[in-house]
Protein backbone atom coordinates (compact mmCIF):
# COMPACT_ATOMS: atom_id res chain seq x y z
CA UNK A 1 37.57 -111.92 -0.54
CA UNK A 2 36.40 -111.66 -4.37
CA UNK A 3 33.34 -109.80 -5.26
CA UNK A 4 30.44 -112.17 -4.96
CA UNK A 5 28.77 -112.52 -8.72
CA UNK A 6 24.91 -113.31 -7.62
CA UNK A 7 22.61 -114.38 -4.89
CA UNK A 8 23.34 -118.14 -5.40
CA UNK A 9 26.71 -117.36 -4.70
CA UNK A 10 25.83 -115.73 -1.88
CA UNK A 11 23.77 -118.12 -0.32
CA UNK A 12 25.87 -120.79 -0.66
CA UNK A 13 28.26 -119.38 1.85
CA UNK A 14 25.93 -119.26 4.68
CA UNK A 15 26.13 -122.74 6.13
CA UNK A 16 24.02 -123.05 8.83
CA UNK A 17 21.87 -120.67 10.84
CA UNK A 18 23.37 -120.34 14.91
CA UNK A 19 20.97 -117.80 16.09
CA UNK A 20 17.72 -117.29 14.94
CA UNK A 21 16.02 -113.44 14.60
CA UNK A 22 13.79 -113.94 17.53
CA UNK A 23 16.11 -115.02 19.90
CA UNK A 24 18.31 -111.72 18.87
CA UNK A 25 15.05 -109.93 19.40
CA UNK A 26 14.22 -111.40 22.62
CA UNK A 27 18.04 -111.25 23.94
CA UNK A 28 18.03 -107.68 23.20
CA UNK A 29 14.83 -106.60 24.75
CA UNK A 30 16.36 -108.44 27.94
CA UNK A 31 19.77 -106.86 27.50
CA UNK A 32 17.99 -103.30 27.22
CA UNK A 33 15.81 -103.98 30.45
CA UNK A 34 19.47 -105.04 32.33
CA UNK A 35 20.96 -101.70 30.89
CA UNK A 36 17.59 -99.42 32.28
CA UNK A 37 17.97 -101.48 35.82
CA UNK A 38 21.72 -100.83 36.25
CA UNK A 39 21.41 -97.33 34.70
CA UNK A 40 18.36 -96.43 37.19
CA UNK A 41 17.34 -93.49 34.77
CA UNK A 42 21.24 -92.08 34.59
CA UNK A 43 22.34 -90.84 31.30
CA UNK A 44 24.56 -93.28 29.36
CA UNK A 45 27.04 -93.05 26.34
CA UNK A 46 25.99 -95.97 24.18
CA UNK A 47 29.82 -96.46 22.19
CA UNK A 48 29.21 -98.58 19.05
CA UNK A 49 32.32 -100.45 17.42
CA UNK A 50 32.26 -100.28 13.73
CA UNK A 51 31.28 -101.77 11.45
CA UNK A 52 30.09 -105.18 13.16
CA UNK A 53 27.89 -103.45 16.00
CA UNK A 54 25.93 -101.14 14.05
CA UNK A 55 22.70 -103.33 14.27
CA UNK A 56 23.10 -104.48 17.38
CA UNK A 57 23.57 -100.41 18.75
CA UNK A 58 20.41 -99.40 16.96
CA UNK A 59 18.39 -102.34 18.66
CA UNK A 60 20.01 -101.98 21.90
CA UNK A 61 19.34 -98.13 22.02
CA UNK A 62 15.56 -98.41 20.96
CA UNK A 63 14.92 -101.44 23.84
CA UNK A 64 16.75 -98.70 26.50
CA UNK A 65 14.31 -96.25 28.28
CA UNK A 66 17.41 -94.53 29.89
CA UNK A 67 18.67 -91.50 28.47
CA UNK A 68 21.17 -92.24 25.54
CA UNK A 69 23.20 -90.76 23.08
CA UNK A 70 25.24 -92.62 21.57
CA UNK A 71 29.21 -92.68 20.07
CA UNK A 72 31.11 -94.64 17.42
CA UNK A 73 34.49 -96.14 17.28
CA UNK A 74 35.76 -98.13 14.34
CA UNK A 75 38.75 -100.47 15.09
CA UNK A 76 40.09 -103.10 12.80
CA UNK A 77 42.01 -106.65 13.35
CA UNK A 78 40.39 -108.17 10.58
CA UNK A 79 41.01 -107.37 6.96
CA UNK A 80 39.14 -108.97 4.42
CA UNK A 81 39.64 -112.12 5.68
CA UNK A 82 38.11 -114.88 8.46
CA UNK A 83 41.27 -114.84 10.69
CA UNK A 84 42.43 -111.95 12.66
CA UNK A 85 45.61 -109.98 12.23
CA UNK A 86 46.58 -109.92 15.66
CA UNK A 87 47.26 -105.96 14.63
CA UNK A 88 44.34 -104.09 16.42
CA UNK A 89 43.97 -100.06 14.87
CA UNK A 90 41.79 -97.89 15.86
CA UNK A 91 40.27 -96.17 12.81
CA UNK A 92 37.92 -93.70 13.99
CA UNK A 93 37.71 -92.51 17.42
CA UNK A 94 35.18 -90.60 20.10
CA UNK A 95 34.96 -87.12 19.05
CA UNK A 96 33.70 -86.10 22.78
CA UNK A 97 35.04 -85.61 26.13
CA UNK A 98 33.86 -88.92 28.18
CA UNK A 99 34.47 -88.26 31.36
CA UNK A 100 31.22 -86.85 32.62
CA UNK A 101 29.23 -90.32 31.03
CA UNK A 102 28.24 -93.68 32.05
CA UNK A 103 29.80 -95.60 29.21
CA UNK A 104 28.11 -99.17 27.33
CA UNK A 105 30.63 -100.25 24.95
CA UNK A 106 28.31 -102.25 22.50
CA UNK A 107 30.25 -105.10 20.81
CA UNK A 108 29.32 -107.37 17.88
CA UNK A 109 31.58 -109.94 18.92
CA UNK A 110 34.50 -111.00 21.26
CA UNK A 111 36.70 -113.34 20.12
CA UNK A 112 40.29 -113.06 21.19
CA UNK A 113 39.38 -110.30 22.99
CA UNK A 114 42.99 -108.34 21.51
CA UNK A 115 40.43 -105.20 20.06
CA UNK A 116 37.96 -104.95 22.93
CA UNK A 117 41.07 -104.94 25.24
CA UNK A 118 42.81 -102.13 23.47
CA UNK A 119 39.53 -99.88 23.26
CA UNK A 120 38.91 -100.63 26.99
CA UNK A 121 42.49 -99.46 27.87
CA UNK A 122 42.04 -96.39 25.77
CA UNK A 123 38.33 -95.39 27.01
CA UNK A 124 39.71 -96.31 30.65
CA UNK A 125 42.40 -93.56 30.64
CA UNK A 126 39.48 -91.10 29.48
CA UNK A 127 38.39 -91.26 32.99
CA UNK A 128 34.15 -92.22 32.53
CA UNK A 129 32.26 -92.38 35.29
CA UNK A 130 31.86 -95.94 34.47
CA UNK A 131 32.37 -98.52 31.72
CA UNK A 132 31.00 -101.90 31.19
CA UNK A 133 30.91 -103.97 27.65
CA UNK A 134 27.84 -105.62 26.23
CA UNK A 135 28.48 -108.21 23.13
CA UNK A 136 26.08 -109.57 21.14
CA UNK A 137 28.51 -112.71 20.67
CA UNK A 138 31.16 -114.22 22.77
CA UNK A 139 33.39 -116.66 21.57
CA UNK A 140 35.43 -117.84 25.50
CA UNK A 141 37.45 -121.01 22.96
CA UNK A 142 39.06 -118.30 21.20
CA UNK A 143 40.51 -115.82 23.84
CA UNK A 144 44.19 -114.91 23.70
CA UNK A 145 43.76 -112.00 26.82
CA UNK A 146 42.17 -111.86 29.98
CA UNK A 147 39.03 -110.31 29.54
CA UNK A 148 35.31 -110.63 29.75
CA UNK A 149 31.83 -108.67 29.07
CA UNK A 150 29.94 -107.34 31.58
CA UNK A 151 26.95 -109.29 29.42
CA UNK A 152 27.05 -111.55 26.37
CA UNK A 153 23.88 -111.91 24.57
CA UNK A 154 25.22 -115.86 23.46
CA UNK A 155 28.18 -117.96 23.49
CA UNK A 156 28.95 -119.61 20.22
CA UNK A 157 31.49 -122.29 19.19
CA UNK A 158 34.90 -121.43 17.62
CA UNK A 159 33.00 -120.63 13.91
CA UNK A 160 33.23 -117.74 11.87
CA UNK A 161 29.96 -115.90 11.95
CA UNK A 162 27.98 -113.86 9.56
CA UNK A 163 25.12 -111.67 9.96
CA UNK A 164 23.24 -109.03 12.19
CA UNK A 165 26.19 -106.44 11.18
CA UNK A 166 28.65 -109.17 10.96
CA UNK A 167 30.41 -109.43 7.55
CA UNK A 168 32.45 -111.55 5.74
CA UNK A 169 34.12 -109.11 3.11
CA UNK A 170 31.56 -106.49 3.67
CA UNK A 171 28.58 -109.25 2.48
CA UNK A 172 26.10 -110.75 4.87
CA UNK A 173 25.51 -107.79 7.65
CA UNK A 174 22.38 -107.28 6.27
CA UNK A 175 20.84 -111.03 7.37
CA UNK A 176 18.89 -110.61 10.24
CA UNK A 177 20.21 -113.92 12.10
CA UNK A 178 23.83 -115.14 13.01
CA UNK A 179 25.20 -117.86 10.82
CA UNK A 180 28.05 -119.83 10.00
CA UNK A 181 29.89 -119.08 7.30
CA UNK A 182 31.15 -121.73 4.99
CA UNK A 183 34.59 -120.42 3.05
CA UNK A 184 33.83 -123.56 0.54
């Protein structure tokens, strides 16, 4: 994508608005009671995959009254562009020992489900005491693998998405709502 020259420009890529920043807010206060009521006041590893889930890990952990800390992984399929590669790396890894933690993958968005498969398979062979996923977004049209989250905060249509830590050439993950993104 080509450096965007002004806010205009900006704008006019963001074509319509799918979720709204209450219902994130609302969603994630849920998601965070689920997370204390499975947890029961156990410690958990709250794992973050970069860059998408940043907001959404930061929410999440301050709607938890478990015990957290929290991790970050950074794993790419998609460079600079709206389509994946297919070609999942891992980037940046755990820099801890995991098997002594209850692990909450936290996940901007599952689409084909090729990444989230990949990290679960690594994090698996780590031995945690447990692991479930939580994704803000879940896109079930677009899965090439079998796999699902333990919770998805919403379902969306087969679009590419922008804000709430999701990007489109590094711009948008600063909007505080999800919306489409027009490439026109």
């Amino acid at each position: 994508m080509k450096p965007i020259n002004s806010i205009e420009e900006l704008n006019s890529r963001i074509k319509r608005v799918l979720v709204t920043e209450d219902e994130i807010r609302e969603a994630v206060k849920k998601a965070g009671k689920e997370i204390d009521k499975l947890y029961d006041g156990r410690p958990v590893l709250l794992v973050s995959i970069l860059k998408g889930s940043f907001v959404f890990m930061a929410d999440i952990c301050r709607s938890v009254t478990v015990p957290c800390e929290i991790g970050f992984m950074c794993a790419k399929s998609y460079y600079e562009g709206t389509t994946s590669s297919g070609v999942v790396k891992i980037t940046m890894d755990l820099d801890r020992d995991i098997s002594g933690y209850h692990v909450v993958i936290i996940e901007d968005i599952i689409d084909t489900g090729r990444t989230l498969k990949d990290i679960l398979r690594i994090l698996g062979a780590r031995n945690p005491l447990s692991l479930h996923v939580i994704t803000l977004l879940d896109k079930p049209s677009r899965r090439l693998v079998d796999m699902e989250a333990d919770m998805a905060l919403f379902t969306i249509p087969d679009h590419f998405v922008i804000g709430y830590g999701l990007d489109c050439g590094e711009y948008y993950r600063n909007l505080p709502y999800i919306a489409e993104y027009s490439e026109e």
